[in-house]
Protein backbone atom coordinates (compact mmCIF):
# COMPACT_ATOMS: atom_id res chain seq x y z
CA UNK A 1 -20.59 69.56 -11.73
CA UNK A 2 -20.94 67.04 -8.85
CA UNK A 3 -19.05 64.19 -8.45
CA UNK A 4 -20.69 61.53 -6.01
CA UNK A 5 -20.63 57.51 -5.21
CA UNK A 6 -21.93 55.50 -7.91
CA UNK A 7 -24.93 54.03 -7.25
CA UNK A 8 -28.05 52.71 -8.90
CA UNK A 9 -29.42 55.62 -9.94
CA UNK A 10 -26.29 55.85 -12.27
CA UNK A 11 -26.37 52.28 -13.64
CA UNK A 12 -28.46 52.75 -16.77
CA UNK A 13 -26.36 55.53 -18.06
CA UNK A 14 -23.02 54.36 -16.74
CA UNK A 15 -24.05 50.83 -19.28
CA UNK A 16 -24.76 53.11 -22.20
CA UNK A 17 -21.56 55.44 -21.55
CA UNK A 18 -19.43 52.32 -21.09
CA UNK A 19 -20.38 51.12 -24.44
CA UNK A 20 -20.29 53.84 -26.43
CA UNK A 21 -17.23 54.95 -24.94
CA UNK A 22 -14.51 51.40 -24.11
CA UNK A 23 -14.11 48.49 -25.75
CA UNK A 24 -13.70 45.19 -24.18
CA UNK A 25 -15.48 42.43 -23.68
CA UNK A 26 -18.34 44.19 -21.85
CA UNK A 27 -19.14 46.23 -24.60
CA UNK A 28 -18.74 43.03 -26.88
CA UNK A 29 -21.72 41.57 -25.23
CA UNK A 30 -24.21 45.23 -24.86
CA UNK A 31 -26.14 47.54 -22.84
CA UNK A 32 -27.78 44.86 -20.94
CA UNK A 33 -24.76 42.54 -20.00
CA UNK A 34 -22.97 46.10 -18.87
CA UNK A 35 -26.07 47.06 -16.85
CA UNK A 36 -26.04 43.51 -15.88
CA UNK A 37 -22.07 44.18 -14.52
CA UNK A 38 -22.77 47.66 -12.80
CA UNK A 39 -25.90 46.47 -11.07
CA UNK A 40 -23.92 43.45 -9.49
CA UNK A 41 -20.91 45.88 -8.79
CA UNK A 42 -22.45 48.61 -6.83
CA UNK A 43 -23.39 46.02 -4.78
CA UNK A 44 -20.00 44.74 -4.22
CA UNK A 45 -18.16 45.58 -1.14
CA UNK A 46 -14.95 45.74 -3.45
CA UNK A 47 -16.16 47.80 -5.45
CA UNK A 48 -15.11 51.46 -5.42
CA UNK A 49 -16.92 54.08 -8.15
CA UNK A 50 -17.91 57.67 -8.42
CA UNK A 51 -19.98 59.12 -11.70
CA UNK A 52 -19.56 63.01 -12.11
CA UNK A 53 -22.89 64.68 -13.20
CA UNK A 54 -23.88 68.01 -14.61
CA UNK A 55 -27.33 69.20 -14.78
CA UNK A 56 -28.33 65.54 -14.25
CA UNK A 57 -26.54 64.54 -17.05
CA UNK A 58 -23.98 61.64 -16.24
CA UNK A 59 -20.22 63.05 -18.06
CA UNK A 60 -18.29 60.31 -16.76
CA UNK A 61 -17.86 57.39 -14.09
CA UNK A 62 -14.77 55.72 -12.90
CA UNK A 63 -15.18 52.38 -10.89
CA UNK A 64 -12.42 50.16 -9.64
CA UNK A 65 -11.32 47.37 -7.06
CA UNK A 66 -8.36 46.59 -5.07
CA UNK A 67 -9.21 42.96 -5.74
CA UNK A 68 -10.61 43.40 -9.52
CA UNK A 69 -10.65 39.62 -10.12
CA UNK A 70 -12.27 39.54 -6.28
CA UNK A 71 -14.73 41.78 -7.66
CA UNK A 72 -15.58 39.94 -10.59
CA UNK A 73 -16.29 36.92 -8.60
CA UNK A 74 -18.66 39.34 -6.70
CA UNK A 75 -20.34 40.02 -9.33
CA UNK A 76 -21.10 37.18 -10.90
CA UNK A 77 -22.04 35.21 -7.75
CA UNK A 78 -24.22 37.80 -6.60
CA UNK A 79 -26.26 38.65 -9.70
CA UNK A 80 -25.33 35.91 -11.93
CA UNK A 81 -29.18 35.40 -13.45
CA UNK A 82 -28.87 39.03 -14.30
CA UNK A 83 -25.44 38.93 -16.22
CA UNK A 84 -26.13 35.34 -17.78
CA UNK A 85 -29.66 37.34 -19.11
CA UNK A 86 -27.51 40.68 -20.53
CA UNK A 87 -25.57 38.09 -22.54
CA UNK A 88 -28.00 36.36 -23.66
């Protein structure tokens, strides 16, 4: 098992995990608005995340913010096109 910084080589399973696994508003909208949100948050300088992996299998991420409506903000202004696209 290795547990590292999320980054974008995580972002494609972290979206699929996510919905599968929460609910929320993110899931509401899909894979490609929650790829949309993880792209544009790994990116972020608030953001904080790690994903554990095992045989290079993802088991599990946990991301966070001391500033989560900050990071939001972040997000949005920074890859807006992309999260406008996943929800559409």
């Amino acid at each position: 098992m290795l547990i590292q910084p999320l980054g974008a080589e995580h972002i494609d399973d972290v979206a699929r995990l996510h919905s599968a696994s929460l609910t929320g508003l993110l899931t509401r909208l899909g894979v490609r608005a929650a790829r949309a949100f993880y792209t544009g948050a790994v990116r972020a300088p608030l953001c904080i995340g790690f994903a554990c992996t095992e045989s290079g299998s993802l088991r599990g991420f946990v991301l966070g913010s001391v500033d989560p409506e900050g990071l939001r903000k972040e997000v949005m202004r920074g890859n807006r096109q992309q999260v406008l696209a996943g929800v559409f």
